[in-house]
C-alpha atoms as a PDB file:
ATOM      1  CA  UNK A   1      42.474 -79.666 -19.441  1.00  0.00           C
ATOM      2  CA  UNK A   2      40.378 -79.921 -16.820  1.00  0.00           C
ATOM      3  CA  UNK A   3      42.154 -78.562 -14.197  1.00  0.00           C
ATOM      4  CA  UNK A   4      42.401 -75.050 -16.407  1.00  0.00           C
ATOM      5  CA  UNK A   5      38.460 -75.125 -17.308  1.00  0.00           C
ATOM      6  CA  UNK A   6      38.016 -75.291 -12.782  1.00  0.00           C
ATOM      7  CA  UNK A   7      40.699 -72.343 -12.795  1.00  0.00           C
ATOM      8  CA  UNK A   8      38.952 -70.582 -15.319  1.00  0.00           C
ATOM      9  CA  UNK A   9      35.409 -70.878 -13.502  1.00  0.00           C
ATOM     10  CA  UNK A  10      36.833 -70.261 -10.436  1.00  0.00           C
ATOM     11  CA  UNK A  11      38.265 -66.876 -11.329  1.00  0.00           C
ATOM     12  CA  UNK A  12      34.925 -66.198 -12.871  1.00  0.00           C
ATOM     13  CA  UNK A  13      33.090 -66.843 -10.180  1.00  0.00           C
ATOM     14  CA  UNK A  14      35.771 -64.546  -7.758  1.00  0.00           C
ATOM     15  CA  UNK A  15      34.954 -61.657 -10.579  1.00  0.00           C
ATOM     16  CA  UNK A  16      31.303 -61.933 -10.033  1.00  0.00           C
ATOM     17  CA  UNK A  17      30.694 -62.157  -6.304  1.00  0.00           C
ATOM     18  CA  UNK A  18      33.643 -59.252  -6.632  1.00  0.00           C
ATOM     19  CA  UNK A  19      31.207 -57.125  -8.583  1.00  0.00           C
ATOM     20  CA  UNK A  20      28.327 -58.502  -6.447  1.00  0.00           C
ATOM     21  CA  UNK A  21      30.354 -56.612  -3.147  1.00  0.00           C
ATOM     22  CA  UNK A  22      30.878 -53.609  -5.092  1.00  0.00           C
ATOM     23  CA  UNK A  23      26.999 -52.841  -5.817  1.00  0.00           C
ATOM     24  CA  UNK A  24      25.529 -53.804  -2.888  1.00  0.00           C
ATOM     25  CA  UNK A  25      27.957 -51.193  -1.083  1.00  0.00           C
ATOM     26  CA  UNK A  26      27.362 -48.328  -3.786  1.00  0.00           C
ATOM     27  CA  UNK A  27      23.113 -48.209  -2.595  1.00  0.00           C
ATOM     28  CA  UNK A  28      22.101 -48.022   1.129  1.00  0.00           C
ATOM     29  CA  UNK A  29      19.034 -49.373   1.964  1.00  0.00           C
ATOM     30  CA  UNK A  30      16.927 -47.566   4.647  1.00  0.00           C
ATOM     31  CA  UNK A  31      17.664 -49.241   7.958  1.00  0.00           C
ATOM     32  CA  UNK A  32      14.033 -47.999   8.952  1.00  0.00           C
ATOM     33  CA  UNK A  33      10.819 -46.419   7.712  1.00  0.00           C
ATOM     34  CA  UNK A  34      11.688 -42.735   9.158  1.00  0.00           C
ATOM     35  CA  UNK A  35      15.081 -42.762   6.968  1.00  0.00           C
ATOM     36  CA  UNK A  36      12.691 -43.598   3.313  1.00  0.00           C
ATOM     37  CA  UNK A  37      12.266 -39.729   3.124  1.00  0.00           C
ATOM     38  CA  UNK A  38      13.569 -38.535  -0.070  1.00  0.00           C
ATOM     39  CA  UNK A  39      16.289 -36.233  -0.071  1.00  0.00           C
ATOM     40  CA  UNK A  40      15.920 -32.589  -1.896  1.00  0.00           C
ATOM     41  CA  UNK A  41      16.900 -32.775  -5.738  1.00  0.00           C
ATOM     42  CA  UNK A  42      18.486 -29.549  -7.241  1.00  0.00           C
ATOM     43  CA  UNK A  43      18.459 -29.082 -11.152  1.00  0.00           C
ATOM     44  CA  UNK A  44      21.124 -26.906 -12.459  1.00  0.00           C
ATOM     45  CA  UNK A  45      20.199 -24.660 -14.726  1.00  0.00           C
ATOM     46  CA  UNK A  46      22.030 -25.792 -18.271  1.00  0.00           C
ATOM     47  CA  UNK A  47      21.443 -21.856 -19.031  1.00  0.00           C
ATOM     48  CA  UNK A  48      25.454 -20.826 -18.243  1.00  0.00           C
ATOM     49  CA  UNK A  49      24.778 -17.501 -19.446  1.00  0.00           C
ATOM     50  CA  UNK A  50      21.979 -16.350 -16.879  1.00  0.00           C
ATOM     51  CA  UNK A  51      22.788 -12.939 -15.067  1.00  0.00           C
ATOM     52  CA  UNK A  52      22.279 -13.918 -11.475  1.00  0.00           C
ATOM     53  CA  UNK A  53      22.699  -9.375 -11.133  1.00  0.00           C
ATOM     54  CA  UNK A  54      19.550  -9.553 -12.756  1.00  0.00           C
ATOM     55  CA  UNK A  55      17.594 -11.886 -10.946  1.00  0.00           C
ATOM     56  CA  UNK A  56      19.307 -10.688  -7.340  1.00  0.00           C
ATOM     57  CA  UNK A  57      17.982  -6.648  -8.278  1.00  0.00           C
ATOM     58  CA  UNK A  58      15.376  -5.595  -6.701  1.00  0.00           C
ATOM     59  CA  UNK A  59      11.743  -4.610  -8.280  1.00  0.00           C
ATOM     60  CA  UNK A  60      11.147  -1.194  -8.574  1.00  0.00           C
ATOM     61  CA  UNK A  61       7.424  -0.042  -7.578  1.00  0.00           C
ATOM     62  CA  UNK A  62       6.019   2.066 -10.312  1.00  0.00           C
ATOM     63  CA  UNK A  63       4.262   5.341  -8.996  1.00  0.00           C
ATOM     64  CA  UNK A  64       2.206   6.973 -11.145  1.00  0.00           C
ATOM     65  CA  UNK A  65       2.313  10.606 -10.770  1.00  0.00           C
ATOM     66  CA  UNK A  66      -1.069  12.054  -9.923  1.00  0.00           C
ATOM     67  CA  UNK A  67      -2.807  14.998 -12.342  1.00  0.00           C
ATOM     68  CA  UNK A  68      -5.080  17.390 -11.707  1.00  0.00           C
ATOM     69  CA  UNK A  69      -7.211  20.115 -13.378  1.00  0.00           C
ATOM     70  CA  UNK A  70      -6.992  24.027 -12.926  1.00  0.00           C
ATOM     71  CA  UNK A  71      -9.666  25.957 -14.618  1.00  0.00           C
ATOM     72  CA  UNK A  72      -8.476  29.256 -15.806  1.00  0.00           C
ATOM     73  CA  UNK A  73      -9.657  32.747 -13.674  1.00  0.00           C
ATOM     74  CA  UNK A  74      -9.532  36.001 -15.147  1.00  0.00           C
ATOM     75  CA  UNK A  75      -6.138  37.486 -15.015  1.00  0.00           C
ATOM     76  CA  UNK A  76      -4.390  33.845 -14.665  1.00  0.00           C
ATOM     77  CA  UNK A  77      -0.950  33.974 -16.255  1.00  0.00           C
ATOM     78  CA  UNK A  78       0.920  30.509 -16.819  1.00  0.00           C
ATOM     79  CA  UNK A  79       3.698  31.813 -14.261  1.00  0.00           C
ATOM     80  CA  UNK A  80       0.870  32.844 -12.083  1.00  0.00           C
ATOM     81  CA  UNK A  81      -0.495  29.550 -11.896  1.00  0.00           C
ATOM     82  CA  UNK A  82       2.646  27.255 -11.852  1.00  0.00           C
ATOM     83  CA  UNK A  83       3.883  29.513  -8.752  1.00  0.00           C
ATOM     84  CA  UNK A  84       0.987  28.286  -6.927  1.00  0.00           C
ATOM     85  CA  UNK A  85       1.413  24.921  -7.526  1.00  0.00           C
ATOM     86  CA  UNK A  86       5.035  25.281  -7.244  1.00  0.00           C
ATOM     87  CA  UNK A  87       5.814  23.330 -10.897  1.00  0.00           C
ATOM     88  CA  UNK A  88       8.314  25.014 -13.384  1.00  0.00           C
ATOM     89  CA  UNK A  89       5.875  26.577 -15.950  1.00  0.00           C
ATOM     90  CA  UNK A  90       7.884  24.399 -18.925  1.00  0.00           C
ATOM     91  CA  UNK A  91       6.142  21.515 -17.330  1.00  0.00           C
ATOM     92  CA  UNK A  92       2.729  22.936 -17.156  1.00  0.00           C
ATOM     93  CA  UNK A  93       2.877  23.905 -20.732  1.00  0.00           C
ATOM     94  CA  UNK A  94       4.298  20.462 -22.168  1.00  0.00           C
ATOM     95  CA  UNK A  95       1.197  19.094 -20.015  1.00  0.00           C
ATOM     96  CA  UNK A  96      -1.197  20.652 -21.702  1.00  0.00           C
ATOM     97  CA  UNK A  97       0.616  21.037 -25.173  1.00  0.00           C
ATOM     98  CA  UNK A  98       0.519  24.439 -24.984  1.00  0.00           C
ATOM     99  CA  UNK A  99       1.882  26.302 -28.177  1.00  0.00           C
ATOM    100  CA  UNK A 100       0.751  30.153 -26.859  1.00  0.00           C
ATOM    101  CA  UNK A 101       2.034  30.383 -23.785  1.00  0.00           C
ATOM    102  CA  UNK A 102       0.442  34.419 -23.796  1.00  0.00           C
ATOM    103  CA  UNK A 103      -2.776  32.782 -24.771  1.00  0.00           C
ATOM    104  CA  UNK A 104      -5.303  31.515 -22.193  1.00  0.00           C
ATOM    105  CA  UNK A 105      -9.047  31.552 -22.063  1.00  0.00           C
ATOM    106  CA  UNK A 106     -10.791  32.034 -18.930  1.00  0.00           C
ATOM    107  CA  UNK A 107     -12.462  28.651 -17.882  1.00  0.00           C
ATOM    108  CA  UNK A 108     -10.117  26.503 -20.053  1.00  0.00           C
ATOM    109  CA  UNK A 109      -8.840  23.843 -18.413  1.00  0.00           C
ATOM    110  CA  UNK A 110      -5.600  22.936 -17.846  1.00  0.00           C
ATOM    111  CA  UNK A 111      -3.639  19.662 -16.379  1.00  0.00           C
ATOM    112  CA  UNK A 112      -1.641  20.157 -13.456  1.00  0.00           C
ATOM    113  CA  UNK A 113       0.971  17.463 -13.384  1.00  0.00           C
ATOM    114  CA  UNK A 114       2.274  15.379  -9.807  1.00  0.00           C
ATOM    115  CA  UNK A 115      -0.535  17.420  -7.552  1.00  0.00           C
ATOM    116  CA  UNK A 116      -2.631  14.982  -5.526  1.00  0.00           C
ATOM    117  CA  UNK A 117      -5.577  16.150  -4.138  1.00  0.00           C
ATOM    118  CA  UNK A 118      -6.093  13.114  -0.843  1.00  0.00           C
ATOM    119  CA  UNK A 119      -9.908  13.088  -0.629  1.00  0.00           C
ATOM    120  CA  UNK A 120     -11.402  11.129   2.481  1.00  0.00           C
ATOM    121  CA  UNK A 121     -14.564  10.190   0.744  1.00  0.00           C
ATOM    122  CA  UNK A 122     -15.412   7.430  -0.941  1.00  0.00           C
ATOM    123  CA  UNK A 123     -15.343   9.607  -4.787  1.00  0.00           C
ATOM    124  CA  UNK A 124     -13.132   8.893  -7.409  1.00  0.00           C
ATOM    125  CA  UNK A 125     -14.110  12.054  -9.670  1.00  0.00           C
ATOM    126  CA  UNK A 126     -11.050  14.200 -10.682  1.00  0.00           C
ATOM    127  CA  UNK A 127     -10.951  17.446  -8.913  1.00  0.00           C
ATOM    128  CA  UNK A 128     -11.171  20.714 -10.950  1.00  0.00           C
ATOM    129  CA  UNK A 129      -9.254  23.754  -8.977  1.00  0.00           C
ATOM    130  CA  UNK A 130     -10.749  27.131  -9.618  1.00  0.00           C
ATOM    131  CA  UNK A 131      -8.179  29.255  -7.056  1.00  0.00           C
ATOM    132  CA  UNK A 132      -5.066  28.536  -4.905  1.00  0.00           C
ATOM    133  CA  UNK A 133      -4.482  30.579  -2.061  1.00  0.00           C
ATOM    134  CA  UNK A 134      -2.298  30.833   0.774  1.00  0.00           C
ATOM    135  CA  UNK A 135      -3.753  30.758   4.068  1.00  0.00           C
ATOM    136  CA  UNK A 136      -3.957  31.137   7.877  1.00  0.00           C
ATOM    137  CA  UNK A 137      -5.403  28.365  10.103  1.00  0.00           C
ATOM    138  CA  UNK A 138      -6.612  28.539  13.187  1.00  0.00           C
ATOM    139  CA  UNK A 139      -9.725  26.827  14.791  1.00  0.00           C
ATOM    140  CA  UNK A 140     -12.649  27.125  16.872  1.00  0.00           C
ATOM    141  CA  UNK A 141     -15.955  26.027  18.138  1.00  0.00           C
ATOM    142  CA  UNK A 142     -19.780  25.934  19.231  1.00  0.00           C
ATOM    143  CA  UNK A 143     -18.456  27.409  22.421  1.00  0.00           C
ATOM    144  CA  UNK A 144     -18.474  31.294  24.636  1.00  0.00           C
ATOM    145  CA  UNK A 145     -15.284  31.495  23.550  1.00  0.00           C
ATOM    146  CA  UNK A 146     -15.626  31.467  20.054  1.00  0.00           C
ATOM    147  CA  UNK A 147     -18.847  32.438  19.264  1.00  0.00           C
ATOM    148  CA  UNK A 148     -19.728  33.784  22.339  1.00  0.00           C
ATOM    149  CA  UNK A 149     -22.970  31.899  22.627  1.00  0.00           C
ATOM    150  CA  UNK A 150     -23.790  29.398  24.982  1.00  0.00           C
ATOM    151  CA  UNK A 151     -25.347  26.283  24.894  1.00  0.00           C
ATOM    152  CA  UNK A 152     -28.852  27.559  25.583  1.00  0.00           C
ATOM    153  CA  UNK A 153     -28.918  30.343  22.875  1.00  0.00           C
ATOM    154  CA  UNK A 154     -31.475  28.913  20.164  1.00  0.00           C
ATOM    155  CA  UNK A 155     -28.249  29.283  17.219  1.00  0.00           C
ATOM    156  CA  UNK A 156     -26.083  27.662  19.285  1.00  0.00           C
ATOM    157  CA  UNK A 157     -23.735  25.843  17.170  1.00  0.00           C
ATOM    158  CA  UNK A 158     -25.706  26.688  14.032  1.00  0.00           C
ATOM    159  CA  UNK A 159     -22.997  28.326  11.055  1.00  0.00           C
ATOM    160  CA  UNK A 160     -24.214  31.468   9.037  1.00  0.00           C
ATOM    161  CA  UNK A 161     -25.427  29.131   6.400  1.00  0.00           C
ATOM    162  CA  UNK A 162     -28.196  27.985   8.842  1.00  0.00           C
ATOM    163  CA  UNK A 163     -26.605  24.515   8.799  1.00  0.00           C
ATOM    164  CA  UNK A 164     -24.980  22.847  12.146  1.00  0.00           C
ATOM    165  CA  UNK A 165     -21.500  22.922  12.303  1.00  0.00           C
ATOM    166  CA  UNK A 166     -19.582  19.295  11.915  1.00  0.00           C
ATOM    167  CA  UNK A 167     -16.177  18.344  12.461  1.00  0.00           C
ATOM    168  CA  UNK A 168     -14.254  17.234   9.775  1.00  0.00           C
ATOM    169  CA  UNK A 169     -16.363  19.191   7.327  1.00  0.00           C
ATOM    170  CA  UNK A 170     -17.533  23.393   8.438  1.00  0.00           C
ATOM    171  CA  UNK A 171     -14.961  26.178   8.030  1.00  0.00           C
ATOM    172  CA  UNK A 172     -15.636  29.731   8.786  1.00  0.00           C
ATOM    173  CA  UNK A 173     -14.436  31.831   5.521  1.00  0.00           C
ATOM    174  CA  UNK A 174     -14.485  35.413   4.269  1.00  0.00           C
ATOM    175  CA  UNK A 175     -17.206  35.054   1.839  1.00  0.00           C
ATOM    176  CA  UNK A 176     -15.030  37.769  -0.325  1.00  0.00           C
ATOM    177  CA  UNK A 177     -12.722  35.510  -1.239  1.00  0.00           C
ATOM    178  CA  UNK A 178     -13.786  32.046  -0.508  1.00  0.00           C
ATOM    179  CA  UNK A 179     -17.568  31.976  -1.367  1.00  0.00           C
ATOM    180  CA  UNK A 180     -19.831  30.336   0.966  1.00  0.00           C
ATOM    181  CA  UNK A 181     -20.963  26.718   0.108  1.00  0.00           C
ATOM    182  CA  UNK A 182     -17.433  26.376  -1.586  1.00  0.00           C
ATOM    183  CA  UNK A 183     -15.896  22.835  -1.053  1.00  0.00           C
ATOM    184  CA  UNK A 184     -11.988  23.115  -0.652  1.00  0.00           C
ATOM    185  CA  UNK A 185      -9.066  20.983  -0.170  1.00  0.00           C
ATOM    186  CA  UNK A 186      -6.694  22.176   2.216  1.00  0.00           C
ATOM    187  CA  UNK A 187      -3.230  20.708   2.958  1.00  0.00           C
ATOM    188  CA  UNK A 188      -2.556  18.647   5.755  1.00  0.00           C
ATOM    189  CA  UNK A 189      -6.171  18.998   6.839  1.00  0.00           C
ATOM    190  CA  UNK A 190      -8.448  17.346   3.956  1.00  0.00           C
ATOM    191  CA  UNK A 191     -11.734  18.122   2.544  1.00  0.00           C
ATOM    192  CA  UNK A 192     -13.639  20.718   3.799  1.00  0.00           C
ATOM    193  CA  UNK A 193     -16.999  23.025   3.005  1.00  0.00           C
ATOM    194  CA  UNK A 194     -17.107  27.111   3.831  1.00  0.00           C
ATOM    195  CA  UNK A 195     -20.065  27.120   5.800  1.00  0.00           C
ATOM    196  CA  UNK A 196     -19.306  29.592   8.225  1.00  0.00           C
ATOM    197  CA  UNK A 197     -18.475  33.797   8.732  1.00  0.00           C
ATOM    198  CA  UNK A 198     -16.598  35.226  11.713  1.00  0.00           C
ATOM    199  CA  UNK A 199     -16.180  38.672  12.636  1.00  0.00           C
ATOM    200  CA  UNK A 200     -12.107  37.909  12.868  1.00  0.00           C
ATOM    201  CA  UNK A 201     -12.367  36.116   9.166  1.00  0.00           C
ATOM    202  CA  UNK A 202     -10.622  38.577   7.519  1.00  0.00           C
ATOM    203  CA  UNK A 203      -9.037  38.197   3.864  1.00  0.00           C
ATOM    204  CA  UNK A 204      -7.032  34.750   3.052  1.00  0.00           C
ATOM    205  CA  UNK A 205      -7.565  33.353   6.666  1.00  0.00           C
ATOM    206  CA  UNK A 206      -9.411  30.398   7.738  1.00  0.00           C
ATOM    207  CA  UNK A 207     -11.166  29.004  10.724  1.00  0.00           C
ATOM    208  CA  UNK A 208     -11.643  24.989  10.948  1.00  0.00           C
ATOM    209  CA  UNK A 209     -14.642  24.149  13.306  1.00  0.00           C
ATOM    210  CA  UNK A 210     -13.414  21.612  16.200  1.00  0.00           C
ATOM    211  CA  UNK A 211     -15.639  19.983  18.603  1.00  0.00           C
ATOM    212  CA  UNK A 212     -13.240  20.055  21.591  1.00  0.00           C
ATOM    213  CA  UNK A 213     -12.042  23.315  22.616  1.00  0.00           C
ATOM    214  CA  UNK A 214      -8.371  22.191  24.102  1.00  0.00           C
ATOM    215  CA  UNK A 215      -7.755  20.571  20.732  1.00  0.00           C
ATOM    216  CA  UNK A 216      -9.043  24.263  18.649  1.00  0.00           C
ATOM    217  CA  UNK A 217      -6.727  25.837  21.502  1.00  0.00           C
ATOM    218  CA  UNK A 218      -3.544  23.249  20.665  1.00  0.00           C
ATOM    219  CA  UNK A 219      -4.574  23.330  17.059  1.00  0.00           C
ATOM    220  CA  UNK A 220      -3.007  27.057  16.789  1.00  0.00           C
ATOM    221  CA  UNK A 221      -1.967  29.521  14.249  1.00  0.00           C
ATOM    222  CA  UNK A 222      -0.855  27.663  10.779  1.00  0.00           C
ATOM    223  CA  UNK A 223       0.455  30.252   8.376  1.00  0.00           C
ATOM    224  CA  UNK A 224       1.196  29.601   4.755  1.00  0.00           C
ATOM    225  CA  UNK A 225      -1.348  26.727   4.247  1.00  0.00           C
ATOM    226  CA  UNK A 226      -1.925  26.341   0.625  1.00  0.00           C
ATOM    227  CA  UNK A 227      -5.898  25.680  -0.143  1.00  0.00           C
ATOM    228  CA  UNK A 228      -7.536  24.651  -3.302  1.00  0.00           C
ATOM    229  CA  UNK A 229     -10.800  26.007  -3.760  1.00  0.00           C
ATOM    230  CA  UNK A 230     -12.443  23.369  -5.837  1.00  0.00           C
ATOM    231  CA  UNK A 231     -14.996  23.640  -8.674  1.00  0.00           C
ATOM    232  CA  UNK A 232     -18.937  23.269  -8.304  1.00  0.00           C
ATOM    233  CA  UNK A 233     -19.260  20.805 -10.877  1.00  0.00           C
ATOM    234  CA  UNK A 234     -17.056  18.326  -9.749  1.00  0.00           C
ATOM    235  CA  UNK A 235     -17.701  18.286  -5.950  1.00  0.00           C
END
């Protein structure tokens, strides 16, 4: 009896340092301080149906289309006026919810869809566009060459409007068909303000006032510039 109660506790006491072996091996203490860094933990997701298409595609930047106004001349048609914006005239009429298209009013105004008008001052007014024309460029200056004047004449570098010329704001402008003081918008150039005549200002053609006369010379002829001749009230 005895001898089977000291096999019996002897095979329990093999089972327990067994399972004694077996734990110590499954954890790993840190040898030293610089391995007691914890090691990244990554969650699954218990979500099995998630697209991973959807969260791979890429976000889409929405660009709002910019609008501006027209204001309706005398003897404006809606063809007329989408030609010069180049917009199919079905889109200018759904813009403004037209239901006459042989109906306008002169100085009605009228939305002109995806046209943005880049202004380099600080104003955030919308622009209202009175006329579109197509234009020639070219450029000149205070100098002989243009104006034939030189530096000691008493109006040197003074425009007809009795204002001095600036870069980045005077063009010279046939007063028949872009008024003086008129502030347009011209593409590729900016904002400008007819301030200026010139004898060779004939018609649809326009002269941008440069300081330097090798960059009026390099600036050349530019034909087929569309301009927007902007409203009074709004500039």
């Amino acid at each position: 009896m005895t001898f089977r109660k000291l096999c019996i506790s002897t095979l329990s006491l093999i089972v327990l340092l067994g399972l004694w072996f077996m734990q110590s091996k499954a954890y790993s203490y840190p040898s030293s301080f610089d391995d007691m860094s914890m090691s990244p933990v990554y969650v699954a997701s218990s979500n099995e149906s998630l697209d991973t298409s959807t969260a791979e595609a890429p976000i889409a930047a929405a660009v709002e289309l910019a609008t501006t106004t027209y204001k309706v001349s005398r003897g404006d048609t809606l063809f007329k006026i989408a030609k010069s914006f180049e917009i199919a005239v079905d889109d200018l009429i759904s813009a403004n919810a037209i239901s006459n298209p042989n109906q306008l009013t002169v100085g009605q105004s009228l939305t002109i869809p995806s046209v943005s008008l880049a202004s380099t001052s600080s104003e955030t007014q919308p622009k209202i566009i009175k006329k579109v024309i197509n234009t020639t460029l070219t450029a000149y200056t205070a100098g002989f060459e243009s104006t034939g004047k030189k530096a000691s004449h008493p109006t040197y570098g003074i425009t007809y409007s009795g204002i001095k010329a600036k870069e980045g704001r005077t063009i010279a402008v046939d007063p028949a068909v872009i008024p003086l003081g008129s502030t347009v918008f011209i593409e590729g150039i900016g904002i400008r303000k007819a301030e200026d005549i010139g004898s060779a200002i004939r018609g649809s053609r326009i002269d941008v006032f440069m300081n330097d006369l090798g960059q009026a010379q390099e600036f050349g002829v530019k034909k087929n510039v569309k301009v927007y001749v902007l409203d009074r009230e709004t500039v």
